[in-house]
N, C-alpha and C. Protein backbone atom coordinates (compact mmCIF):
# COMPACT_ATOMS: atom_id res chain seq x y z
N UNK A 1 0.83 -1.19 0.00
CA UNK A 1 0.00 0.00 0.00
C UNK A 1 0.87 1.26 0.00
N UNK A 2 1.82 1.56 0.98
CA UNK A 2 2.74 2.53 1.24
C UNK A 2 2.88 2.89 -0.49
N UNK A 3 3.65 1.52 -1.54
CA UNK A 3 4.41 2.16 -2.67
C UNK A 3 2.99 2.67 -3.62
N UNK A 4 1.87 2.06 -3.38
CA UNK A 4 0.67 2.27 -4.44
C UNK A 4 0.26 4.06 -4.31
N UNK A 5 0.53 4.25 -2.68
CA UNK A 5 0.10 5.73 -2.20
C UNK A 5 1.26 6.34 -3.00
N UNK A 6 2.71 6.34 -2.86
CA UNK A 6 3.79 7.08 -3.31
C UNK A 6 4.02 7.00 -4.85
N UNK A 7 3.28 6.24 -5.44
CA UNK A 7 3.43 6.27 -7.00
C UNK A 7 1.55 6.92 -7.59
N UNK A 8 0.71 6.66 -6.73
CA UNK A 8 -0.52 7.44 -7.32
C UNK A 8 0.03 9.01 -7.06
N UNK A 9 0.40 9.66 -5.90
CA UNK A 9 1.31 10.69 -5.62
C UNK A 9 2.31 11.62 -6.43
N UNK A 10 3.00 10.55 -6.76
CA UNK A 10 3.90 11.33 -7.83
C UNK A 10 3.65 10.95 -9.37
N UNK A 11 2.94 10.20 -9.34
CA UNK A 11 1.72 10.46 -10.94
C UNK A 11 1.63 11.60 -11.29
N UNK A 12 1.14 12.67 -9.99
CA UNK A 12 1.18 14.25 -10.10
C UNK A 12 2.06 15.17 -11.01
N UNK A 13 3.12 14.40 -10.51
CA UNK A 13 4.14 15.35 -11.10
C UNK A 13 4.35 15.53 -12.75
N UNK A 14 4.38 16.62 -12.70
CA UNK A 14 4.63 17.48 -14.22
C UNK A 14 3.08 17.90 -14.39
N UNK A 15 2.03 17.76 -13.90
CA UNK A 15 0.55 17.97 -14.75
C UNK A 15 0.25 19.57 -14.03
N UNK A 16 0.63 19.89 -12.98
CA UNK A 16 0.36 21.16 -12.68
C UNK A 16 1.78 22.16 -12.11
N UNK A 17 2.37 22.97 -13.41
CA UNK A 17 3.55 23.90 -12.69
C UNK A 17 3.55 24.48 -11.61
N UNK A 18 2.54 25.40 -10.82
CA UNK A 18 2.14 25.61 -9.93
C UNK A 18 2.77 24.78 -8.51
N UNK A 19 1.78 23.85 -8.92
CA UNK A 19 1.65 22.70 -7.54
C UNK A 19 3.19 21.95 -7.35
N UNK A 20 3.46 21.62 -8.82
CA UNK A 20 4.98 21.11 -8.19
C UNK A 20 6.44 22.40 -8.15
N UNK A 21 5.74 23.48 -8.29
CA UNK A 21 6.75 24.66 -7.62
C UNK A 21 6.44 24.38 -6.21
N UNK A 22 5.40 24.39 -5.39
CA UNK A 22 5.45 24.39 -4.44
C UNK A 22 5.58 23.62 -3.80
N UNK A 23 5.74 21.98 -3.88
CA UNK A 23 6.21 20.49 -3.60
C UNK A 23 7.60 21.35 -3.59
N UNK A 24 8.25 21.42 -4.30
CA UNK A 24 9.91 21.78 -4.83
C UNK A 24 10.26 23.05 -3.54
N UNK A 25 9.43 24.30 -3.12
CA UNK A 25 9.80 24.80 -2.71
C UNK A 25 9.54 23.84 -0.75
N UNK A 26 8.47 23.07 -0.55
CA UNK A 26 7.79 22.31 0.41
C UNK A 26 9.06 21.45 0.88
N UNK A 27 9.68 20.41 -0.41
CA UNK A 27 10.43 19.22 0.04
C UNK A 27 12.08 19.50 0.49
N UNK A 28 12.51 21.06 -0.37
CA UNK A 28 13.82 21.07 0.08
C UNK A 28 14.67 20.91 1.46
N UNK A 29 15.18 21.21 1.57
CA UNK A 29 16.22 21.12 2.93
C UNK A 29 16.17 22.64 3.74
N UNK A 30 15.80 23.18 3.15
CA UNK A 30 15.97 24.79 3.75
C UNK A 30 14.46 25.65 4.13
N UNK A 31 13.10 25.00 3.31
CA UNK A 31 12.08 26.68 4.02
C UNK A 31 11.83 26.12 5.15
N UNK A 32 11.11 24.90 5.28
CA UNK A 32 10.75 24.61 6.95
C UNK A 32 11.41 24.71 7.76
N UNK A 33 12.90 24.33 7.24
CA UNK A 33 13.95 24.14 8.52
C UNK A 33 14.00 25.65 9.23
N UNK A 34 14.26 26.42 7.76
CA UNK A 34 14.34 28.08 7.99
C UNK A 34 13.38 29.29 8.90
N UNK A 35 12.30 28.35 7.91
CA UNK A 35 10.89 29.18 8.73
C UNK A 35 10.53 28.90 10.16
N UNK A 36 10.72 27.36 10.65
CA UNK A 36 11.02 27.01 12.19
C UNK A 36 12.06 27.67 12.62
N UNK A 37 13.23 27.94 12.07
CA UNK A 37 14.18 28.55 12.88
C UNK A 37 14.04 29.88 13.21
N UNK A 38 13.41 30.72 12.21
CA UNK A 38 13.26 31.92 12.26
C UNK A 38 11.59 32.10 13.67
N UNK A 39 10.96 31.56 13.49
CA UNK A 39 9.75 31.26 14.73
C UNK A 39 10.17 31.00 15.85
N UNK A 40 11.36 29.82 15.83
CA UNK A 40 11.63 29.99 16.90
C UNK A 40 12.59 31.24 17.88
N UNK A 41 13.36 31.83 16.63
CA UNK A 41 14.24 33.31 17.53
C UNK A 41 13.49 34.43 17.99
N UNK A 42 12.06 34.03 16.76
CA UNK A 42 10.70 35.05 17.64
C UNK A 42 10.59 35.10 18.62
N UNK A 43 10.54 33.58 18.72
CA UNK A 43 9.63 33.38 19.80
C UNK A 43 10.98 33.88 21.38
N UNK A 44 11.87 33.11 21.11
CA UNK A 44 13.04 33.37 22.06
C UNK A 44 12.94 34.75 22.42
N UNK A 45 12.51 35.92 21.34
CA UNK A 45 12.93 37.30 21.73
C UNK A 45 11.53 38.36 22.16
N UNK A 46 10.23 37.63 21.83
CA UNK A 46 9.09 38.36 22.08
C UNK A 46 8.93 37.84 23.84
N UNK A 47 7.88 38.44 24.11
CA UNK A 47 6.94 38.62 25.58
C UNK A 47 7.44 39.67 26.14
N UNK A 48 6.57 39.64 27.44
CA UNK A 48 6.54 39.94 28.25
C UNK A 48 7.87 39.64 29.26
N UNK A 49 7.85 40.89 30.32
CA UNK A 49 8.55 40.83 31.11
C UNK A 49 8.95 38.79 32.04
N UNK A 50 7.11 39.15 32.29
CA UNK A 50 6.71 37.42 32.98
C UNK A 50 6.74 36.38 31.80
N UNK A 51 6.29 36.56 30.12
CA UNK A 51 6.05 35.42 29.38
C UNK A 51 7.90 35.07 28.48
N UNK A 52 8.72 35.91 28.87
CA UNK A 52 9.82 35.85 27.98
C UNK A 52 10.25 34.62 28.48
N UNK A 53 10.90 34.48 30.00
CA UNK A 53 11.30 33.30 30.13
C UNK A 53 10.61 32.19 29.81
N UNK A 54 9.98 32.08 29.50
CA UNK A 54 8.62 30.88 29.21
C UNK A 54 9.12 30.71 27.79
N UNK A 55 9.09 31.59 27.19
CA UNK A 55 9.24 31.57 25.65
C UNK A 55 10.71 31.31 25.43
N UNK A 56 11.45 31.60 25.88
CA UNK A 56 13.20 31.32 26.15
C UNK A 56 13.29 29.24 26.19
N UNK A 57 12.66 29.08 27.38
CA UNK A 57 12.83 27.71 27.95
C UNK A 57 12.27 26.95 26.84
N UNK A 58 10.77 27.52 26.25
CA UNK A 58 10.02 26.25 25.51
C UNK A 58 11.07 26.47 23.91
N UNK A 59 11.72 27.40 23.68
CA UNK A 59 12.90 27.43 22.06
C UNK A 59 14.34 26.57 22.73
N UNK A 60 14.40 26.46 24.16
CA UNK A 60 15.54 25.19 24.23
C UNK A 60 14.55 23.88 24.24
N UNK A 61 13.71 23.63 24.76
CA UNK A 61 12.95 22.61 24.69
C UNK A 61 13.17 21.95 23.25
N UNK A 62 12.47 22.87 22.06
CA UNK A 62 12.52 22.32 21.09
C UNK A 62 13.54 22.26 20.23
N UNK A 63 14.50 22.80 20.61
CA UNK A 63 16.02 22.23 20.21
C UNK A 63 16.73 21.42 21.07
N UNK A 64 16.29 20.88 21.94
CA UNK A 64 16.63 19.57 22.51
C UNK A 64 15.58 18.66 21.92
N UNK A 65 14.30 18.74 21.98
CA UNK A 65 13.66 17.89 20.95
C UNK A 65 13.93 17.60 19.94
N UNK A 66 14.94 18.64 19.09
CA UNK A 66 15.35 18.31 17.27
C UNK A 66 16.56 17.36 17.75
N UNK A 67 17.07 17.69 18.93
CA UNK A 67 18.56 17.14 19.09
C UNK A 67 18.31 15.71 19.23
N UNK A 68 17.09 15.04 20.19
CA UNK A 68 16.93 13.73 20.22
C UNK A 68 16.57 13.03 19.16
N UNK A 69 15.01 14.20 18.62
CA UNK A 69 14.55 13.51 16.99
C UNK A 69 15.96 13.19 16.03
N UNK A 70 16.84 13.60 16.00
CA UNK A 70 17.76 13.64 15.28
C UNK A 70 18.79 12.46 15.66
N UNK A 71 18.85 12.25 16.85
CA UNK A 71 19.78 11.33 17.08
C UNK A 71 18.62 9.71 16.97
N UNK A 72 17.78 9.50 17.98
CA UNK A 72 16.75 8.40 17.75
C UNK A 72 16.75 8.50 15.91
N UNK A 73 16.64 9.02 15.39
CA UNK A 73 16.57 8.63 13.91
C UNK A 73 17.57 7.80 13.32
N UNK A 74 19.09 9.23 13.97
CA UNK A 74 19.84 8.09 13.54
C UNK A 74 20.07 6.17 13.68
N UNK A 75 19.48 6.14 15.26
CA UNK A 75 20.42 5.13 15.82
C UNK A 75 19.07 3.99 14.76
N UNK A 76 17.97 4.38 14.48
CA UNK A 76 16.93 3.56 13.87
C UNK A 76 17.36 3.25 12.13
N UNK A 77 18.00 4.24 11.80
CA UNK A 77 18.68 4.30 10.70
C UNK A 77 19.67 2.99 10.57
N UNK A 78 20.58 3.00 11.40
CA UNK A 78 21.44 2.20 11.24
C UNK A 78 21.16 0.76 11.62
N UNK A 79 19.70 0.58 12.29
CA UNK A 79 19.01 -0.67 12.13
C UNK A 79 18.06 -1.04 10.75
N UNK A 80 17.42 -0.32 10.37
CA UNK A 80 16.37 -0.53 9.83
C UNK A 80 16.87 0.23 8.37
N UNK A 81 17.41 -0.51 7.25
CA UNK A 81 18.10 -0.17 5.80
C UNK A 81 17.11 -0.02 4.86
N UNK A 82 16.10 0.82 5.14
CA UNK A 82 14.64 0.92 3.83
C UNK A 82 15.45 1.76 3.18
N UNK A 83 15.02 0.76 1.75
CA UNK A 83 15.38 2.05 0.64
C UNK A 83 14.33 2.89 0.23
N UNK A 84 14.83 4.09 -0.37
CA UNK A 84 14.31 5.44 -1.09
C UNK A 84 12.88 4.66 -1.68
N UNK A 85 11.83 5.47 -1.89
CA UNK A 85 10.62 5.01 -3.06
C UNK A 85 11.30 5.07 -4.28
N UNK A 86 11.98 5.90 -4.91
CA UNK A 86 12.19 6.24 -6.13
C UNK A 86 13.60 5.10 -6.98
N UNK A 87 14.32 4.06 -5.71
CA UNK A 87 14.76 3.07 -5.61
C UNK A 87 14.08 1.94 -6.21
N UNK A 88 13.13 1.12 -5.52
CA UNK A 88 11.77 0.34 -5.89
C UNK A 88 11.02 0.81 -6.82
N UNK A 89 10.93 1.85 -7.60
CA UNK A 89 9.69 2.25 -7.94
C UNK A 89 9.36 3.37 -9.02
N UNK A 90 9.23 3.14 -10.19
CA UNK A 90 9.54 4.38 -11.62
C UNK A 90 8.79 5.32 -11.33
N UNK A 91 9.73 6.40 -10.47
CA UNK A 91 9.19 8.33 -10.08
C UNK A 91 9.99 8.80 -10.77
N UNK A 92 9.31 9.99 -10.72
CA UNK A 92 9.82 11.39 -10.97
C UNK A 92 10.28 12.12 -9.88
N UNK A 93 11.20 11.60 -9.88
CA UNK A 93 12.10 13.01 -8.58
C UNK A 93 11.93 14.70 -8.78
N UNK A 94 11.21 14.86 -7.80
CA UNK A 94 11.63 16.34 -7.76
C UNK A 94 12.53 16.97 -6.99
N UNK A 95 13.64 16.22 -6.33
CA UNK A 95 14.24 16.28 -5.48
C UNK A 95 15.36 15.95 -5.76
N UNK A 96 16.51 15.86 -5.02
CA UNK A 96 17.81 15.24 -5.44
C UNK A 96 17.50 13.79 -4.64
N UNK A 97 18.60 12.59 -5.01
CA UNK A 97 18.26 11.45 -4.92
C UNK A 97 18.76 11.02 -3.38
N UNK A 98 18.09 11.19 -2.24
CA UNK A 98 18.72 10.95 -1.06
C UNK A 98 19.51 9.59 -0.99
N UNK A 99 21.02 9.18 -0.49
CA UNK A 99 21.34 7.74 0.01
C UNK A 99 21.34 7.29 1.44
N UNK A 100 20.55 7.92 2.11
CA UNK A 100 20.26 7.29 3.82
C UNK A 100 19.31 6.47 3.51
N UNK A 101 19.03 5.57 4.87
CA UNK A 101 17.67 5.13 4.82
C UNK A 101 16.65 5.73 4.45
N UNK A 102 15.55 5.31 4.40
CA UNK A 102 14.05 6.31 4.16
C UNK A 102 13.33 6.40 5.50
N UNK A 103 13.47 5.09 6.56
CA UNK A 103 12.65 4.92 7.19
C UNK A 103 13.38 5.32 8.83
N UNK A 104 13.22 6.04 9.75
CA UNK A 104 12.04 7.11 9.36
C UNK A 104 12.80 8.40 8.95
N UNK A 105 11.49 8.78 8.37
CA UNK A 105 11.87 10.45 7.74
C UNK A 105 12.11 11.44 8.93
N UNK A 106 13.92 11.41 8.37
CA UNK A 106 14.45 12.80 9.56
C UNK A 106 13.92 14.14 9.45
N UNK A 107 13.27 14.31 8.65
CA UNK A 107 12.52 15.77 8.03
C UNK A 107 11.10 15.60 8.78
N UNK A 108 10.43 14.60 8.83
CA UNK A 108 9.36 14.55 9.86
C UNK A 108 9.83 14.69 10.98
N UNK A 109 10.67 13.93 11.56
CA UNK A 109 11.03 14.26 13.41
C UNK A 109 11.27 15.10 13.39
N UNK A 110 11.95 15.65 12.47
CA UNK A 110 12.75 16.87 13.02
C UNK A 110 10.93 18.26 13.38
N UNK A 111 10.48 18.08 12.03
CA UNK A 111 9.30 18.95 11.97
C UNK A 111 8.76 18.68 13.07
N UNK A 112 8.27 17.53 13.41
CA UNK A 112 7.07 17.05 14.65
C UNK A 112 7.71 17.46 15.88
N UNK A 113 9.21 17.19 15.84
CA UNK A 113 9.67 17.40 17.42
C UNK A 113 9.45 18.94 17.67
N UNK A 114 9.80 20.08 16.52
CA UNK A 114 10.02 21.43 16.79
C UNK A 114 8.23 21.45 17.08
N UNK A 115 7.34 21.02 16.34
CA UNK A 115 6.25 21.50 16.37
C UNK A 115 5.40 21.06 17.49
N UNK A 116 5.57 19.93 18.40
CA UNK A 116 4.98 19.44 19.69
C UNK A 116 5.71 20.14 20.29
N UNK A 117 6.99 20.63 20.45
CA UNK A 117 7.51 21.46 21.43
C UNK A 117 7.39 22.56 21.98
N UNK A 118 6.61 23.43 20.66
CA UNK A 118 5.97 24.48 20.44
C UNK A 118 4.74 24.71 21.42
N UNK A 119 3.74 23.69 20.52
CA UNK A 119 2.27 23.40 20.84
C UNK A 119 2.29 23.08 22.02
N UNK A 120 3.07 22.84 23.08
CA UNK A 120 2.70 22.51 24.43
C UNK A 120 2.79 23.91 25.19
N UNK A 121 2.97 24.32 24.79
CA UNK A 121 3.03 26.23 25.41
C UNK A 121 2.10 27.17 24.21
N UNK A 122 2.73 27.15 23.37
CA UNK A 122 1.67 27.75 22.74
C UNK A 122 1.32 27.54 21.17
N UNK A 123 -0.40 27.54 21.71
CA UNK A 123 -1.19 25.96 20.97
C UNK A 123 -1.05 26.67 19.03
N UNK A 124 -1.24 28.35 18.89
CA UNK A 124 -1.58 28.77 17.79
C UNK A 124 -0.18 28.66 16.73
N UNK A 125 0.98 28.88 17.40
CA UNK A 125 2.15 29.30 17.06
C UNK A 125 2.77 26.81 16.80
N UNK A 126 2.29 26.72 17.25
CA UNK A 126 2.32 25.37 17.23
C UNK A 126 1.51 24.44 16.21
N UNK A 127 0.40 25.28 16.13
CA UNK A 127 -0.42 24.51 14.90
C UNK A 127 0.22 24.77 13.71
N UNK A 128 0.60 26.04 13.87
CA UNK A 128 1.34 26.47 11.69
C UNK A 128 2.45 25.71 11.81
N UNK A 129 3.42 25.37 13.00
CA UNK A 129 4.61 24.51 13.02
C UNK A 129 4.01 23.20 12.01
N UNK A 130 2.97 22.41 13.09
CA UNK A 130 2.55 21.53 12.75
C UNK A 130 1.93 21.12 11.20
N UNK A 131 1.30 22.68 10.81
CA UNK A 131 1.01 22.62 9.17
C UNK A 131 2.19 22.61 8.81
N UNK A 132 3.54 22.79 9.19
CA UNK A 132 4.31 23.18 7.98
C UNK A 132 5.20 21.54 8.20
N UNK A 133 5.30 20.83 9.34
CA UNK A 133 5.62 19.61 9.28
C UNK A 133 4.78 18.55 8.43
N UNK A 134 3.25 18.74 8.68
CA UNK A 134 2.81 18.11 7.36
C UNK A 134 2.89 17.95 6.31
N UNK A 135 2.91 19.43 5.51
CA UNK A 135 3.32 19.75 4.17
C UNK A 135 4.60 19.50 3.62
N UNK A 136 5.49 19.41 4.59
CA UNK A 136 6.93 19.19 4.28
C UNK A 136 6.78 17.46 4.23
N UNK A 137 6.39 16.77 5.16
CA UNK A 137 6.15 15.08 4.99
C UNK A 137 5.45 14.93 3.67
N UNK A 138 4.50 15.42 3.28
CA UNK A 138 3.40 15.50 2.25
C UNK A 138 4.49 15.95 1.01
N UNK A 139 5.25 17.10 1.18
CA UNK A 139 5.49 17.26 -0.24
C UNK A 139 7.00 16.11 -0.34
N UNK A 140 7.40 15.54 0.54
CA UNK A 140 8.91 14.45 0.47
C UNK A 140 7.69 13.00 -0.31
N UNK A 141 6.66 13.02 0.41
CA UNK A 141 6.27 11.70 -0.55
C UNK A 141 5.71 12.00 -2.02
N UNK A 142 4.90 13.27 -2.30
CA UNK A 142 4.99 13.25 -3.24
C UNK A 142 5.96 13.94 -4.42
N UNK A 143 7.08 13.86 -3.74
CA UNK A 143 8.28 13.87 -4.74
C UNK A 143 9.01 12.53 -4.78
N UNK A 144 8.58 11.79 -4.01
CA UNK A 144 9.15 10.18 -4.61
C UNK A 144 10.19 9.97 -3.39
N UNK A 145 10.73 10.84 -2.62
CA UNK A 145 12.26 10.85 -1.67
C UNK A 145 11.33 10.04 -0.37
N UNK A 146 10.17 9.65 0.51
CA UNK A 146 9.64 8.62 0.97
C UNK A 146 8.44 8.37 1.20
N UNK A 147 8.13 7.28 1.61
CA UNK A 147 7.05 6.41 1.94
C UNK A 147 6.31 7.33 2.87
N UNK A 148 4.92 6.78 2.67
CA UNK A 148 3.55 7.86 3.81
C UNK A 148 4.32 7.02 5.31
N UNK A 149 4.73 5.61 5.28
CA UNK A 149 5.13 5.18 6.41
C UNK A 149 6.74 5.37 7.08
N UNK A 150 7.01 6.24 6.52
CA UNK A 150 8.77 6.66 7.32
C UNK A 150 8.21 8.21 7.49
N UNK A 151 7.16 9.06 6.79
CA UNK A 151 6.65 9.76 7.59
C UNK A 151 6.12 10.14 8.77
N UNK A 152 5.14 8.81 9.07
CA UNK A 152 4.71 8.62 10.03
C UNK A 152 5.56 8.31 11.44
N UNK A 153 6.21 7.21 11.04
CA UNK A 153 7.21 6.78 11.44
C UNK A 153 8.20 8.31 12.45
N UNK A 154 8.55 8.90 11.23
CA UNK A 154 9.28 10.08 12.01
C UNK A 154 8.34 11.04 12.52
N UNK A 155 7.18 11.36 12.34
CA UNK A 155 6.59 12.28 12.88
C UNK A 155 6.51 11.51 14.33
N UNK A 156 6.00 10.34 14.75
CA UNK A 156 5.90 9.84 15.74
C UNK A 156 7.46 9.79 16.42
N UNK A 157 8.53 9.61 16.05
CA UNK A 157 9.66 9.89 16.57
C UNK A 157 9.77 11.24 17.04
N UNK A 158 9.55 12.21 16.43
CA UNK A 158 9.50 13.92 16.57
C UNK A 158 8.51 13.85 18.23
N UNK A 159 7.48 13.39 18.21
CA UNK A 159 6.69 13.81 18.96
C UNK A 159 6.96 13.65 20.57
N UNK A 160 7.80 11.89 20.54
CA UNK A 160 7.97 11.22 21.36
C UNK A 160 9.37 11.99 22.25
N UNK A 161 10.24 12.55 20.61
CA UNK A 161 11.93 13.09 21.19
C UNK A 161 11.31 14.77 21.74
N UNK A 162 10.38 15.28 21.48
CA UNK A 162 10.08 16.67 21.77
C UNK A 162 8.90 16.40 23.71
N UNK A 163 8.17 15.20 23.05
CA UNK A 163 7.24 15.37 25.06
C UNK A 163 8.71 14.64 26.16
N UNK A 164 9.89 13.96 25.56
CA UNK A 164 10.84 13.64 26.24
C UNK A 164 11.65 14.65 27.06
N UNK A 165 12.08 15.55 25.40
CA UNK A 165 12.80 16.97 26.17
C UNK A 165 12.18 17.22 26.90
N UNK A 166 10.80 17.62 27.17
CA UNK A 166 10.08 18.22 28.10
C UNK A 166 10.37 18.29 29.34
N UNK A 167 9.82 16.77 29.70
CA UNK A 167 9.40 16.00 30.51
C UNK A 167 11.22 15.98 31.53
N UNK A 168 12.24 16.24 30.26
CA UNK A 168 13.54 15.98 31.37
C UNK A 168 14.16 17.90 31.45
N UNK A 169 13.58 18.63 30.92
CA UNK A 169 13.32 19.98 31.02
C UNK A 169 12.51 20.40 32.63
N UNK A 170 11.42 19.86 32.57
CA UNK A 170 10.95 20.12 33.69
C UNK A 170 11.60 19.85 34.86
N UNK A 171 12.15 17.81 34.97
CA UNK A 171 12.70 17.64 36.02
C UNK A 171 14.19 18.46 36.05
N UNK A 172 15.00 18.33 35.58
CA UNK A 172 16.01 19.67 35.54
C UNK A 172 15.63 21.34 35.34
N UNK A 173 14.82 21.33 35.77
CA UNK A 173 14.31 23.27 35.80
C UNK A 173 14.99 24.16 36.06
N UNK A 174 15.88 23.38 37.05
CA UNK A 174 16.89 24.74 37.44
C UNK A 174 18.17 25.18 36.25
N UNK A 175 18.42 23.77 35.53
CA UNK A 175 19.48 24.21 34.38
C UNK A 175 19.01 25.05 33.46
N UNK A 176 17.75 25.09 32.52
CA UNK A 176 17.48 26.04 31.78
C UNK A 176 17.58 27.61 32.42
N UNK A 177 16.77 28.03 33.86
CA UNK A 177 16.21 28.76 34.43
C UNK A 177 18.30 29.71 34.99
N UNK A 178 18.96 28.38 35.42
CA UNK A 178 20.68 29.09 35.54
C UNK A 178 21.36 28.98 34.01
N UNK A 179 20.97 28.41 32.63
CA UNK A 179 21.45 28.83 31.83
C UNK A 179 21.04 30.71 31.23
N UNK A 180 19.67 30.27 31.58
CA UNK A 180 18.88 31.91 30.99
C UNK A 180 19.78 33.40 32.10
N UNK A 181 20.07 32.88 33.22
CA UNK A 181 20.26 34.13 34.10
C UNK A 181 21.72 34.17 33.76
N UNK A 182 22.86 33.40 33.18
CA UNK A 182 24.14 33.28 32.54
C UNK A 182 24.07 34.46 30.87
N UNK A 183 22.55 33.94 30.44
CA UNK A 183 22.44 34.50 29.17
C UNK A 183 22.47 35.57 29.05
N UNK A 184 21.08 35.94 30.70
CA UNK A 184 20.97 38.00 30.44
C UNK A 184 22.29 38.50 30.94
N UNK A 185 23.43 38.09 31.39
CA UNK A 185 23.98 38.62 31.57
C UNK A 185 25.17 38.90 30.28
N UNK A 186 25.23 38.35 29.31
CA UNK A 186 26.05 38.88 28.01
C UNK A 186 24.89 39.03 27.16
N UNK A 187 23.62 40.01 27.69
CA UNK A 187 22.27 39.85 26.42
C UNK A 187 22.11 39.45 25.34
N UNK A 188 22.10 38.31 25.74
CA UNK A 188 21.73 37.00 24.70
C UNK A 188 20.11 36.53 25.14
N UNK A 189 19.49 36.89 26.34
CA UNK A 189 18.76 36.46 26.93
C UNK A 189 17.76 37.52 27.84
């Protein structure tokens, strides 16, 4: 089923210029990563007197969440050798031809972890994360680079490496809370 979804999918490609400009601009390596990064220095630098630190702690949160999504990927990587769709299967790449595993998609964890990390503080600024982790999973399968199931796969990795940070964020409270009072003092923070 996975390859029937990823080849009805990229059937797409070439029938609307439009739509696969924006797959092309969706699947690369750089707007989501960019546009999360840039949300998150927002977020690091807006509030309030009382909401800044809040907003400080939950942008390490979710870069300790990318840091785990990123590593759990790897170590699953080097178990689990799925090849590319476009390997198995006559696509049209719109993409360059990745040689890692496929399974799971580091572009999903990475998205899901920044975007649950988000959404647990704040839900609005967390949902567009979350649209833009979809669309980015959405436009990697239908450019042929993977399966709806190494999507999944990594989005559920993202979710699991981002409520983890949390969860060891909270019980260490005092390290973020003595990194931030280290920070305002060379205003970085």
């Amino acid at each position: 089923m996975d390859g029937a979804i990823v080849r009805f999918l990229n059937a797409g490609v070439g029938n609307v210029a439009l739509f696969d400009w924006l797959m092309n601009v969706l699947v690369s390596d750089y707007f989501v990563p960019v546009a999360g990064s840039l949300l998150l220095v927002a977020l690091w630098m807006t509030g309030t007197h009382e909401t800044r630190p809040q907003n400080q702690i939950t942008t390490m949160i979710a870069a300790g969440g990318i840091g785990g999504a990123n590593a759990i990927t790897t170590i699953i990587n080097g178990i689990v050798d799925r090849p590319r769709p476009f390997v198995d299967n006559d696509l049209t790449l719109l993409f360059y031809a990745p040689t890692d595993p496929s399974f799971p998609s580091n572009t999903a964890s990475v998205g899901f972890a920044l975007a649950t990390a988000v959404f647990l503080k704040h839900r609005r600024l967390g949902g567009v994360l979350y649209a833009l982790a979809f669309c980015w999973g959405f436009a990697r399968v239908y450019a042929g680079v993977h399966y709806p199931t190494d999507v999944l796969g990594g989005a559920a990795v993202g979710v699991v490496a981002a409520l983890a940070a949390t969860g060891l964020f909270r019980l260490l409270s005092f390290v973020p809370r003595y990194a931030l009072r280290w920070l305002r003092l060379v205003y970085a923070a």
